[in-house]
PDB file of N, CA and C in Angstrom:
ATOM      1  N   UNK A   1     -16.431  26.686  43.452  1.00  0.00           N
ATOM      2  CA  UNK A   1     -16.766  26.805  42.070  1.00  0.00           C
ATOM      3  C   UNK A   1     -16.755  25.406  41.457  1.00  0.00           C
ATOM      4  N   UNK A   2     -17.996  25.193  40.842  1.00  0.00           N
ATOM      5  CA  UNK A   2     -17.696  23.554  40.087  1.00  0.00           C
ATOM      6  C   UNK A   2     -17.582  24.048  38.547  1.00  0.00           C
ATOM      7  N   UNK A   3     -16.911  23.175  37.824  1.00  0.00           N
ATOM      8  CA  UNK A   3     -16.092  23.478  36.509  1.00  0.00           C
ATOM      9  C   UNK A   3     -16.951  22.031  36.038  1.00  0.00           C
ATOM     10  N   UNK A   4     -17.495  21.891  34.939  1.00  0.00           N
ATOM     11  CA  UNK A   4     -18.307  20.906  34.359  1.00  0.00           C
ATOM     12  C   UNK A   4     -17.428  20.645  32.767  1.00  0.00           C
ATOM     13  N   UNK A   5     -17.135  20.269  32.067  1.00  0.00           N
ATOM     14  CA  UNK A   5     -16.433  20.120  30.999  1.00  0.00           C
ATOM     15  C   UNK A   5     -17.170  18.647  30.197  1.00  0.00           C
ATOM     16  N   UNK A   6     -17.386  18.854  28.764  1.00  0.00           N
ATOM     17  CA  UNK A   6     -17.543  17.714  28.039  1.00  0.00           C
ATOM     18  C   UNK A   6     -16.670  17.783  26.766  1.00  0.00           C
ATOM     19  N   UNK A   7     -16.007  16.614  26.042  1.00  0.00           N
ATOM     20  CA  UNK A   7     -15.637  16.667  24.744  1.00  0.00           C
ATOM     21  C   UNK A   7     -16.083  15.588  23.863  1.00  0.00           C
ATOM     22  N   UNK A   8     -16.052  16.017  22.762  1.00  0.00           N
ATOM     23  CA  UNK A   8     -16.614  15.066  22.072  1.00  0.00           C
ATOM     24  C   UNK A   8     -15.898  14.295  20.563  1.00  0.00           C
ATOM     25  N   UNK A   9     -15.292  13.829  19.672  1.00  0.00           N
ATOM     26  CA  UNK A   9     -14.642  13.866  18.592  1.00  0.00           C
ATOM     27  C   UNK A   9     -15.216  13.134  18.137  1.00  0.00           C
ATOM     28  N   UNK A  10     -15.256  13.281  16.752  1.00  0.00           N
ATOM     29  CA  UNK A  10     -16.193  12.052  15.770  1.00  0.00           C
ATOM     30  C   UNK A  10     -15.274  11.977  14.302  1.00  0.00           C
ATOM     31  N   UNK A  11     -14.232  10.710  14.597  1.00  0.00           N
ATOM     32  CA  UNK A  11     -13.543  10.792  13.341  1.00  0.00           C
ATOM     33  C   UNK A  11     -13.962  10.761  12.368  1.00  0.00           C
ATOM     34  N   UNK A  12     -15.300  10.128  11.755  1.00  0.00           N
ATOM     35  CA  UNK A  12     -15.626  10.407  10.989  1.00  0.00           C
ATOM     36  C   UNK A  12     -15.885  11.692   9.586  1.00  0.00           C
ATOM     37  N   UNK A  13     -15.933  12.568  10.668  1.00  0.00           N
ATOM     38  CA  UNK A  13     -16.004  13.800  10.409  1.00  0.00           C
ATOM     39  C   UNK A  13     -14.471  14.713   9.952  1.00  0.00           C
ATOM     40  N   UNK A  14     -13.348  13.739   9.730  1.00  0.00           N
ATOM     41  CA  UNK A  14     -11.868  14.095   9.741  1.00  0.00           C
ATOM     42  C   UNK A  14     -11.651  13.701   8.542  1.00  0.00           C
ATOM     43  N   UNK A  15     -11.289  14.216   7.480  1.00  0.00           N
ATOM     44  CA  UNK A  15     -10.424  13.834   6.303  1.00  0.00           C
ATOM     45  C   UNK A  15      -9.301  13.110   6.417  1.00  0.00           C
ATOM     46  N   UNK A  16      -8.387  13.317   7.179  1.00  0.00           N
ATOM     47  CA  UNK A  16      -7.286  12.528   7.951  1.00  0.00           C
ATOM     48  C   UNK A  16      -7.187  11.450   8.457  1.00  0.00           C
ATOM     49  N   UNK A  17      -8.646  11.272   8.957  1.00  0.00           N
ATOM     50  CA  UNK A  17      -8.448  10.397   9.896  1.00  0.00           C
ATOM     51  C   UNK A  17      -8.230   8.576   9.105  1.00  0.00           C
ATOM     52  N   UNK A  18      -8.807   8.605   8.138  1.00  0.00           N
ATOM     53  CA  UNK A  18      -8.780   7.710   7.078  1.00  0.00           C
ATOM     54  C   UNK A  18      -7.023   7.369   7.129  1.00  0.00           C
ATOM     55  N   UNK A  19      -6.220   8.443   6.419  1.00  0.00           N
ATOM     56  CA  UNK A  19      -5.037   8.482   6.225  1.00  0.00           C
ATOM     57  C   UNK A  19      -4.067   6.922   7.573  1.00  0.00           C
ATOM     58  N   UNK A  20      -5.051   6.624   8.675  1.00  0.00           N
ATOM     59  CA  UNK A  20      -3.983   5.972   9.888  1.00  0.00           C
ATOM     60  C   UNK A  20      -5.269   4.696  10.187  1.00  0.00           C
ATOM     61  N   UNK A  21      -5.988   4.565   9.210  1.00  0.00           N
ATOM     62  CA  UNK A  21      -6.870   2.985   9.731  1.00  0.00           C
ATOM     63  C   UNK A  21      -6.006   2.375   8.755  1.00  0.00           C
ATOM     64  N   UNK A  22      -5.316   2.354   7.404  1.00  0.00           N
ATOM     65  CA  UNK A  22      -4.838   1.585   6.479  1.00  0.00           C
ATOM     66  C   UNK A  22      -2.858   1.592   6.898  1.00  0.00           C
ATOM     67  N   UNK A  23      -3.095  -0.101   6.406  1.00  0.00           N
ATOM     68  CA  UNK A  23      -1.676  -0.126   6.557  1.00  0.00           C
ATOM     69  C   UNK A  23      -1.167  -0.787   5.034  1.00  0.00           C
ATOM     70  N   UNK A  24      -0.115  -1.211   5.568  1.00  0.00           N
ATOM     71  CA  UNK A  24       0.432  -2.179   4.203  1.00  0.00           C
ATOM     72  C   UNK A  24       1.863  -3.185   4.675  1.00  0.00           C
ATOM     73  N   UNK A  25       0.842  -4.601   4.199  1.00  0.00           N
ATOM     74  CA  UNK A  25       2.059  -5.605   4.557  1.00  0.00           C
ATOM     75  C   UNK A  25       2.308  -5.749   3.046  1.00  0.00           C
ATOM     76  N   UNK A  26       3.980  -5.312   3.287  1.00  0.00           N
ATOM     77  CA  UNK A  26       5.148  -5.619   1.739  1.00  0.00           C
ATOM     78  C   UNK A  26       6.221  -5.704   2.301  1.00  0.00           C
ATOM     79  N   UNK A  27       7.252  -6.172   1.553  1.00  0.00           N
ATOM     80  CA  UNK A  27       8.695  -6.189   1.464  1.00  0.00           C
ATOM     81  C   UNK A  27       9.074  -6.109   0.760  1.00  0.00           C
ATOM     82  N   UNK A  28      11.049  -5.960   0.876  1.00  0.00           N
ATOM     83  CA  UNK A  28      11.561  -5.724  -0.430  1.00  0.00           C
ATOM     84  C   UNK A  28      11.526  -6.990  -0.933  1.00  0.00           C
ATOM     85  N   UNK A  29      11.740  -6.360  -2.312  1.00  0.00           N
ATOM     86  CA  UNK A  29      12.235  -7.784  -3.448  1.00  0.00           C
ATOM     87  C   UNK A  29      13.637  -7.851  -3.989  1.00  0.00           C
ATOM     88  N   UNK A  30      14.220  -9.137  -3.560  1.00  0.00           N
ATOM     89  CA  UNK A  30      15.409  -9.224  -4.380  1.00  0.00           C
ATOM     90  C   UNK A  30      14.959 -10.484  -5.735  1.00  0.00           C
ATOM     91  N   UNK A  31      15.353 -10.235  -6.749  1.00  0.00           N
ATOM     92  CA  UNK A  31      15.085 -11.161  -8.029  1.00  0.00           C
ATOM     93  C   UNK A  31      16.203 -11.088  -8.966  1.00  0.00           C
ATOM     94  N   UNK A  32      16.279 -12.542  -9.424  1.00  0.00           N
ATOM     95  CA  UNK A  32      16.941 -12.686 -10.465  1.00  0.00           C
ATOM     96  C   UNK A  32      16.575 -12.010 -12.137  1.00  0.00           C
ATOM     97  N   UNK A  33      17.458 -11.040 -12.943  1.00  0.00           N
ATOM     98  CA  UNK A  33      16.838 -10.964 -14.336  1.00  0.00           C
ATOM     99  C   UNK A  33      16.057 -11.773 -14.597  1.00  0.00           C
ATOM    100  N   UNK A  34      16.370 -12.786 -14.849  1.00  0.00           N
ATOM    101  CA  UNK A  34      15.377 -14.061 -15.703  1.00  0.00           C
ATOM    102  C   UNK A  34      14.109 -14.833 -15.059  1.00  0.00           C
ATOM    103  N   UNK A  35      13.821 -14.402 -14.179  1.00  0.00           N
ATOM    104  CA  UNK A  35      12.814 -15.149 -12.916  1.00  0.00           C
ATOM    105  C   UNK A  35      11.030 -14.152 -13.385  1.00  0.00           C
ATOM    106  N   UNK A  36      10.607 -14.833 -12.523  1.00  0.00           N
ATOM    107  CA  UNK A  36       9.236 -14.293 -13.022  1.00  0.00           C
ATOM    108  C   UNK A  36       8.589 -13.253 -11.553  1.00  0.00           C
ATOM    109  N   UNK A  37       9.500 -13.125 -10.497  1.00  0.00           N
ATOM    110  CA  UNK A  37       8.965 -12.802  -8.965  1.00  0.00           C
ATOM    111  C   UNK A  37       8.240 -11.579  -9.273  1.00  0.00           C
ATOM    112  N   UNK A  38       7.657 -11.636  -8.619  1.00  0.00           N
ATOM    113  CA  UNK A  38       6.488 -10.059  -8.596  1.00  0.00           C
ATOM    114  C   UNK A  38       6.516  -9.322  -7.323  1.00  0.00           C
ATOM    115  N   UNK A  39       6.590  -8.047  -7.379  1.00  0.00           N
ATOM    116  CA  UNK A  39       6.152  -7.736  -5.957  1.00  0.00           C
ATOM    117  C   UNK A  39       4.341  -7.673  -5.632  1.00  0.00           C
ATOM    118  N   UNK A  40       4.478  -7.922  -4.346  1.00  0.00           N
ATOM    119  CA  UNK A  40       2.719  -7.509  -3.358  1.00  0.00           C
ATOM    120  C   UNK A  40       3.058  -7.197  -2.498  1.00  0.00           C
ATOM    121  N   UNK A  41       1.778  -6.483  -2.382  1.00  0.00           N
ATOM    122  CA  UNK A  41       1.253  -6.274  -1.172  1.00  0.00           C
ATOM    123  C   UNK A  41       0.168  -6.193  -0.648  1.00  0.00           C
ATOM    124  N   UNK A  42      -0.032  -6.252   0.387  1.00  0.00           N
ATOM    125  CA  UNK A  42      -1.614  -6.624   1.159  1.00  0.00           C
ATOM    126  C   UNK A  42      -1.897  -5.581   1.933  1.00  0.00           C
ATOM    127  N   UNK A  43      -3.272  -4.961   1.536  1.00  0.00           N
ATOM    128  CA  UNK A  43      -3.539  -3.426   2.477  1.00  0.00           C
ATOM    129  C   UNK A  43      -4.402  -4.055   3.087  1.00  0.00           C
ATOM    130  N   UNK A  44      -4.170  -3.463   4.307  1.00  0.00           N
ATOM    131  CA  UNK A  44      -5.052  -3.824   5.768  1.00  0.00           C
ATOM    132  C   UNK A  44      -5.793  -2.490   6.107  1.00  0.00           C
ATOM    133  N   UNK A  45      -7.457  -2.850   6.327  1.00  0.00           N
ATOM    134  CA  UNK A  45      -7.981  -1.441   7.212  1.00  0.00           C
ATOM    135  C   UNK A  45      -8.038  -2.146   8.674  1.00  0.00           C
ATOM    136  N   UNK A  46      -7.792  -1.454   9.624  1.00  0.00           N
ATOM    137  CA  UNK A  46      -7.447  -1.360  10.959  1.00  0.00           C
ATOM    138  C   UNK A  46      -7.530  -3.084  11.161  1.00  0.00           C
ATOM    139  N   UNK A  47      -6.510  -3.417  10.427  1.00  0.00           N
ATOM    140  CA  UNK A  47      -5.657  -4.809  10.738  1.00  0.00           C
ATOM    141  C   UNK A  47      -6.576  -5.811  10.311  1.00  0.00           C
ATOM    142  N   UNK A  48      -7.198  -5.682   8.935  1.00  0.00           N
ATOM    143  CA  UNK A  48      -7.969  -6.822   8.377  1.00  0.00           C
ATOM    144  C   UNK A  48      -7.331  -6.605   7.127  1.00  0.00           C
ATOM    145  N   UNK A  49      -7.818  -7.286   6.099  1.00  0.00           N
ATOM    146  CA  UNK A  49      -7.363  -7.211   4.791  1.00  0.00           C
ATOM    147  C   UNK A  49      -9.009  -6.912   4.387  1.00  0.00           C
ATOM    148  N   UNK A  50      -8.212  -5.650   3.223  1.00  0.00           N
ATOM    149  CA  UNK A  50      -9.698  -5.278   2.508  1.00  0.00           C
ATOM    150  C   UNK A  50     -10.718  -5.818   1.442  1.00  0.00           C
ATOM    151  N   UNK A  51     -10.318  -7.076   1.252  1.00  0.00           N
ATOM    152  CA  UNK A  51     -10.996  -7.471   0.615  1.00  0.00           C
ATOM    153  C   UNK A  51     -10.568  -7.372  -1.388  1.00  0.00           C
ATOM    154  N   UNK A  52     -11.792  -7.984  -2.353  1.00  0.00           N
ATOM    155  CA  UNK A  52     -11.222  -8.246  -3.684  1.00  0.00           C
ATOM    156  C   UNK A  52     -11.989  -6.709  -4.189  1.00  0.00           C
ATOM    157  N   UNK A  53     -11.466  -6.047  -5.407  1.00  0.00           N
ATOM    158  CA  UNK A  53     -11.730  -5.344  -5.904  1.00  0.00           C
ATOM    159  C   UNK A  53     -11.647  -3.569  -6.176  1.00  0.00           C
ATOM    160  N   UNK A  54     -10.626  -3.819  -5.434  1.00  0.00           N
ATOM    161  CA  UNK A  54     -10.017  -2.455  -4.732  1.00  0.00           C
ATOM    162  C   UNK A  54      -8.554  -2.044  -5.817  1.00  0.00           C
ATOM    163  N   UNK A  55      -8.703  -0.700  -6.155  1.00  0.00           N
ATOM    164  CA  UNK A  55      -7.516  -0.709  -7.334  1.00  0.00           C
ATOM    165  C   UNK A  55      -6.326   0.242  -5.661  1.00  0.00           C
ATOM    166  N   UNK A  56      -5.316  -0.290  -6.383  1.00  0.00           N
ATOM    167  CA  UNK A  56      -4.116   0.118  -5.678  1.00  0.00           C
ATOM    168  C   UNK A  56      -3.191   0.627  -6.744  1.00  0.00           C
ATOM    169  N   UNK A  57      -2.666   2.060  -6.192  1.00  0.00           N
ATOM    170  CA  UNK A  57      -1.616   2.881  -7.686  1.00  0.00           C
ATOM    171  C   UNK A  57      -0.231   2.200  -7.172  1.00  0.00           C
ATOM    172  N   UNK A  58       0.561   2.177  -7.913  1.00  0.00           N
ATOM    173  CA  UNK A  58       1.811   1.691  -7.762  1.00  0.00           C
ATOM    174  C   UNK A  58       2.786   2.848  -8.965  1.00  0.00           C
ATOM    175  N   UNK A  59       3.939   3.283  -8.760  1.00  0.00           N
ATOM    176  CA  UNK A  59       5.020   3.875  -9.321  1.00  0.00           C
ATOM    177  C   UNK A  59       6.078   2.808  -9.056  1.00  0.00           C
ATOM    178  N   UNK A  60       6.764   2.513 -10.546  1.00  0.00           N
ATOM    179  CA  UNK A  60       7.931   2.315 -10.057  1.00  0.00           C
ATOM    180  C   UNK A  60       9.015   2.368 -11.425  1.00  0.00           C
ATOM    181  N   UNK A  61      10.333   3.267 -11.535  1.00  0.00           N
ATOM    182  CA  UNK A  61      10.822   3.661 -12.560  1.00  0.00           C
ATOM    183  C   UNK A  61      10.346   4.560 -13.148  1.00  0.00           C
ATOM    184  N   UNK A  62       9.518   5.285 -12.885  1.00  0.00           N
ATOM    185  CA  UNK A  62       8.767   6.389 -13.618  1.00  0.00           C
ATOM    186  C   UNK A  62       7.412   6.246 -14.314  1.00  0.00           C
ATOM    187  N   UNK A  63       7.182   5.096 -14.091  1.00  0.00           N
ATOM    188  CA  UNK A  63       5.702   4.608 -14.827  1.00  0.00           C
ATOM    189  C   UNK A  63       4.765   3.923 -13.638  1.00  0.00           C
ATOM    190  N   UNK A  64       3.386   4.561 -13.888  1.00  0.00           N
ATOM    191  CA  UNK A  64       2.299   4.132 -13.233  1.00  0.00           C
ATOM    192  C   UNK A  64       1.669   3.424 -13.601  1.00  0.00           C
ATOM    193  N   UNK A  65       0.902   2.376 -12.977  1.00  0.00           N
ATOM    194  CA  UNK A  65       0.295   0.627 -12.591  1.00  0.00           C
ATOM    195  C   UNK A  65      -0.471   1.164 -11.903  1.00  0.00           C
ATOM    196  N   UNK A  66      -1.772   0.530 -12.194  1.00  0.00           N
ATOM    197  CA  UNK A  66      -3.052   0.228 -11.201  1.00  0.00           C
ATOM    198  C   UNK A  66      -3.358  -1.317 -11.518  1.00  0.00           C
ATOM    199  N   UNK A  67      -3.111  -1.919 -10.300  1.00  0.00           N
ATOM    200  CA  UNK A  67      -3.793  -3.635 -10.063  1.00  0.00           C
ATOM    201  C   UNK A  67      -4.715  -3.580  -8.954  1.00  0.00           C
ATOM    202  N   UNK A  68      -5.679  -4.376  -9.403  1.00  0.00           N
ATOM    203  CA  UNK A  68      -6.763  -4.573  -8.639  1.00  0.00           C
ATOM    204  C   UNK A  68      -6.159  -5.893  -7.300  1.00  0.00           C
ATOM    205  N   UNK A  69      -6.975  -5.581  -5.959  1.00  0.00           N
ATOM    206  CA  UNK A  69      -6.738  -6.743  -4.836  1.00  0.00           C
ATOM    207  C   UNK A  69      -7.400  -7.752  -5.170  1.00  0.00           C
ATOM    208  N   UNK A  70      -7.045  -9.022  -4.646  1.00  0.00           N
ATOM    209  CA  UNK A  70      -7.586 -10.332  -4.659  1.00  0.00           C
ATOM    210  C   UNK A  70      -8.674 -10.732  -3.706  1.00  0.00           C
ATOM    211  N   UNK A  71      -8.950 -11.904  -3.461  1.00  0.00           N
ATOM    212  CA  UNK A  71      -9.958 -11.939  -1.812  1.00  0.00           C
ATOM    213  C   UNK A  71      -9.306 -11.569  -0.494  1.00  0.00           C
ATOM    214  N   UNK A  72      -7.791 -11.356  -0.799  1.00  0.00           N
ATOM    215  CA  UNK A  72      -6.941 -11.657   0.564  1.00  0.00           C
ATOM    216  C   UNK A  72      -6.617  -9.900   0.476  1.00  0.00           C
ATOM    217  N   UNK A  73      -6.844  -8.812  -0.329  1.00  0.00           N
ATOM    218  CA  UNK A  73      -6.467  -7.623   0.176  1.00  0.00           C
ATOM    219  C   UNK A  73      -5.381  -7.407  -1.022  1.00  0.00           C
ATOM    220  N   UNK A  74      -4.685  -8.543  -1.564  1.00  0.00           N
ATOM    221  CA  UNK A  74      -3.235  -8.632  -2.319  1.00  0.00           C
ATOM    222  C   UNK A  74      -3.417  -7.747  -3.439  1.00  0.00           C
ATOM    223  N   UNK A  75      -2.584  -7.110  -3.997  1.00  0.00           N
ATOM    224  CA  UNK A  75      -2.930  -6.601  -4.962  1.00  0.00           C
ATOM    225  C   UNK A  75      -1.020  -6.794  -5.509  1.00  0.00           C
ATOM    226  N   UNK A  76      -0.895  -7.231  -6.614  1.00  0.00           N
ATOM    227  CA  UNK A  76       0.185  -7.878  -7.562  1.00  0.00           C
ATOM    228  C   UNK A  76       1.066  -7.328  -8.425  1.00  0.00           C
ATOM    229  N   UNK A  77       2.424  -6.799  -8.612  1.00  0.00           N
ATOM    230  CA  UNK A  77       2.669  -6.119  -9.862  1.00  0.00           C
ATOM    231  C   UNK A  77       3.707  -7.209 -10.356  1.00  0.00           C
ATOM    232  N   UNK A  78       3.794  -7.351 -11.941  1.00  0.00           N
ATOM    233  CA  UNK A  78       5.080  -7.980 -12.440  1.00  0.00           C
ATOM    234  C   UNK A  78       6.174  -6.984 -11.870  1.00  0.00           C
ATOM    235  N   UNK A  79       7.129  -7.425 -12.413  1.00  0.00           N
ATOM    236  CA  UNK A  79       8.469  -6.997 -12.274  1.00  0.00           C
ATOM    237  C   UNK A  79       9.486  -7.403 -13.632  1.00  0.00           C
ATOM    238  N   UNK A  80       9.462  -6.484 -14.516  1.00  0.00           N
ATOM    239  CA  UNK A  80      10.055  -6.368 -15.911  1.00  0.00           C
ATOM    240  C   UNK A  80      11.038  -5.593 -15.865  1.00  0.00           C
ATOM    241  N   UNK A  81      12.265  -5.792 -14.849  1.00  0.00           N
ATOM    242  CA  UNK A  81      13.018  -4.491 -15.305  1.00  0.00           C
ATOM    243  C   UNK A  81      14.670  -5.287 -15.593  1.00  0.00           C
ATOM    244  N   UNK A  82      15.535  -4.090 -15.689  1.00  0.00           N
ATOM    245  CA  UNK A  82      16.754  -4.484 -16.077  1.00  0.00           C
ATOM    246  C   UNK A  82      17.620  -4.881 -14.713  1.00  0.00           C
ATOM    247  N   UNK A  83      18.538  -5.468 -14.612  1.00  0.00           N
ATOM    248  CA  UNK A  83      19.333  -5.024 -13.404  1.00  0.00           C
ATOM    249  C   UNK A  83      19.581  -3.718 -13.003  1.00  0.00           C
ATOM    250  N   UNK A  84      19.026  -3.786 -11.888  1.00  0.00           N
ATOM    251  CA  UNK A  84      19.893  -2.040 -10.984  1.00  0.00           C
ATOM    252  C   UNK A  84      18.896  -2.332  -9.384  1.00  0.00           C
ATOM    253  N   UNK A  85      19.279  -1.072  -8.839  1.00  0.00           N
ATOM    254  CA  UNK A  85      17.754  -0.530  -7.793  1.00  0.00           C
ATOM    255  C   UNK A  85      16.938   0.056  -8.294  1.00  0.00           C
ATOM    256  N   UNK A  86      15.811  -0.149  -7.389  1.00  0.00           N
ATOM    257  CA  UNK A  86      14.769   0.318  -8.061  1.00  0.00           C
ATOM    258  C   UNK A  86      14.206   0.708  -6.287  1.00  0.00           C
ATOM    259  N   UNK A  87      13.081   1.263  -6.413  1.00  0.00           N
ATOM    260  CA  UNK A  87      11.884   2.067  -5.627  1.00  0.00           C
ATOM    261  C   UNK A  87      10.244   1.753  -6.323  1.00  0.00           C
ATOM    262  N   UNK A  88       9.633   1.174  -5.528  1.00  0.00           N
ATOM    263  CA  UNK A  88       8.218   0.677  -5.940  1.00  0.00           C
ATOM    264  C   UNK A  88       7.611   1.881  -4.440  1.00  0.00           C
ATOM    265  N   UNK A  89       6.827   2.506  -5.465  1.00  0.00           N
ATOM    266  CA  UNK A  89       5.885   3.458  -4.608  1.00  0.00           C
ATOM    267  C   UNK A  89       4.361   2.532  -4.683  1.00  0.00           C
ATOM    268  N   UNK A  90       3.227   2.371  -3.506  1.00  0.00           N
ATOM    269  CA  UNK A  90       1.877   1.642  -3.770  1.00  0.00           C
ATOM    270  C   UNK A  90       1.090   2.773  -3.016  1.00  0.00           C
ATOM    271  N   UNK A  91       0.177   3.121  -3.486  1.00  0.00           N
ATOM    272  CA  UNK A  91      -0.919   3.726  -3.021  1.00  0.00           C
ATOM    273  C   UNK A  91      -2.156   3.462  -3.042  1.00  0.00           C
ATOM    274  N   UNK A  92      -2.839   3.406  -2.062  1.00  0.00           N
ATOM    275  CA  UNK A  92      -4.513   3.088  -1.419  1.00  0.00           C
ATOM    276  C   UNK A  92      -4.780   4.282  -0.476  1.00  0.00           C
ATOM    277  N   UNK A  93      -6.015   4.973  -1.344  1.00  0.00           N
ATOM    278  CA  UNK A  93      -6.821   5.740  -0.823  1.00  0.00           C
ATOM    279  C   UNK A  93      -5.662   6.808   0.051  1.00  0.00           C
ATOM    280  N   UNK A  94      -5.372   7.394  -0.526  1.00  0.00           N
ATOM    281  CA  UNK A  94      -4.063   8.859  -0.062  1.00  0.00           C
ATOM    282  C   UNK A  94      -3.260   8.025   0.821  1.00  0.00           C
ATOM    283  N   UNK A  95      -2.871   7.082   1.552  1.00  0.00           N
ATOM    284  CA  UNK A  95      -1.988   6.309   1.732  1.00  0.00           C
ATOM    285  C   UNK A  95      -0.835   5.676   0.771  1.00  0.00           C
ATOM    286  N   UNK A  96      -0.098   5.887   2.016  1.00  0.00           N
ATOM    287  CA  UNK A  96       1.368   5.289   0.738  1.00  0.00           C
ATOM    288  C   UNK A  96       2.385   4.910   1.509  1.00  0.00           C
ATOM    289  N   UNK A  97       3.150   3.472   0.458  1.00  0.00           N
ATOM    290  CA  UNK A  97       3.946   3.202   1.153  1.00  0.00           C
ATOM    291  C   UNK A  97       4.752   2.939  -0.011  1.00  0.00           C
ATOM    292  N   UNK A  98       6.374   2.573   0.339  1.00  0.00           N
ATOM    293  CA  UNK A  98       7.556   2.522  -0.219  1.00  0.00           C
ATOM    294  C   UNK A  98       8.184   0.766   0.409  1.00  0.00           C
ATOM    295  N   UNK A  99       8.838   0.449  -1.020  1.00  0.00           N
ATOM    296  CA  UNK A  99      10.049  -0.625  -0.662  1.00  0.00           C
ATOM    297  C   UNK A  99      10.939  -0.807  -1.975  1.00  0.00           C
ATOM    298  N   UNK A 100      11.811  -1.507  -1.557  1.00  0.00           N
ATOM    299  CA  UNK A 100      13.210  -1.063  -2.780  1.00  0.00           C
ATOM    300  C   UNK A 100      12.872  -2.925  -3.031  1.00  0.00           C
ATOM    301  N   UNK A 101      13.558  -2.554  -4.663  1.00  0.00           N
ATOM    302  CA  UNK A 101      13.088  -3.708  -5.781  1.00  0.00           C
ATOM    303  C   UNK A 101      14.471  -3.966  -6.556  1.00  0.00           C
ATOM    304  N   UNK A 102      15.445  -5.172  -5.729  1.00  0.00           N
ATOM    305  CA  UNK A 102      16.937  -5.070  -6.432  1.00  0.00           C
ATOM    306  C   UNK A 102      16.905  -6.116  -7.332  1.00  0.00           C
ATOM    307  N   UNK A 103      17.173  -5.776  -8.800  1.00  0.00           N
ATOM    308  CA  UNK A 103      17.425  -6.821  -9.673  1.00  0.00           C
ATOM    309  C   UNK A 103      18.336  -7.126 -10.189  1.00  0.00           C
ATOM    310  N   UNK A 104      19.036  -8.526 -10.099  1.00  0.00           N
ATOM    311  CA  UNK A 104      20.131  -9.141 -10.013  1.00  0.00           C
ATOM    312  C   UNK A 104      20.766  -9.028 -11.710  1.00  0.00           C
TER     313      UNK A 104
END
């Protein structure tokens, strides 16, 4: 008996599949009250940077930010808060990532 088999997948065709070409280079931030440091970060599609003009959502403290990326992918938020911890949520295209924001 011969058994013949083909498969075929076309991510394209995946809603999901989007969800695992994007990454995100960030870190945490430690800052002084009185300093001007900002957090970024740089979204990568399958390990490039995406380029200028791309809005990225950001949460952090309960209030939502949209900043646009630079030529390098970067996309920028101030950092206005009081001393404590904090949690900065960034989102690109149903992707998301997290890093903690300690102010001195």
């Amino acid at each position: 008996m011969n058994v013949s088999f083909a498969f075929s997948f076309n991510d394209n065709d995946n809603p999901l599949a989007d969800r695992f070409k994007y990454s995100f280079n960030s870190t945490d931030l430690v800052k002084d009250h009185q300093n001007s440091s900002q957090y970024s970060v740089q979204i990568l599609e399958n390990g490039k940077h995406i380029g200028a003009g791309e809005n990225v959502s950001f949460l952090v403290n309960g209030v939502n930010y949209t900043r646009t990326t630079d030529v390098n992918g970067i996309a920028t938020l101030n950092i206005n808060l009081e001393p404590g911890n904090y949690i900065v949520y960034c989102e690109y295209k149903s992707c998301k990532n997290y890093n903690n924001i300690m102010v001195l």
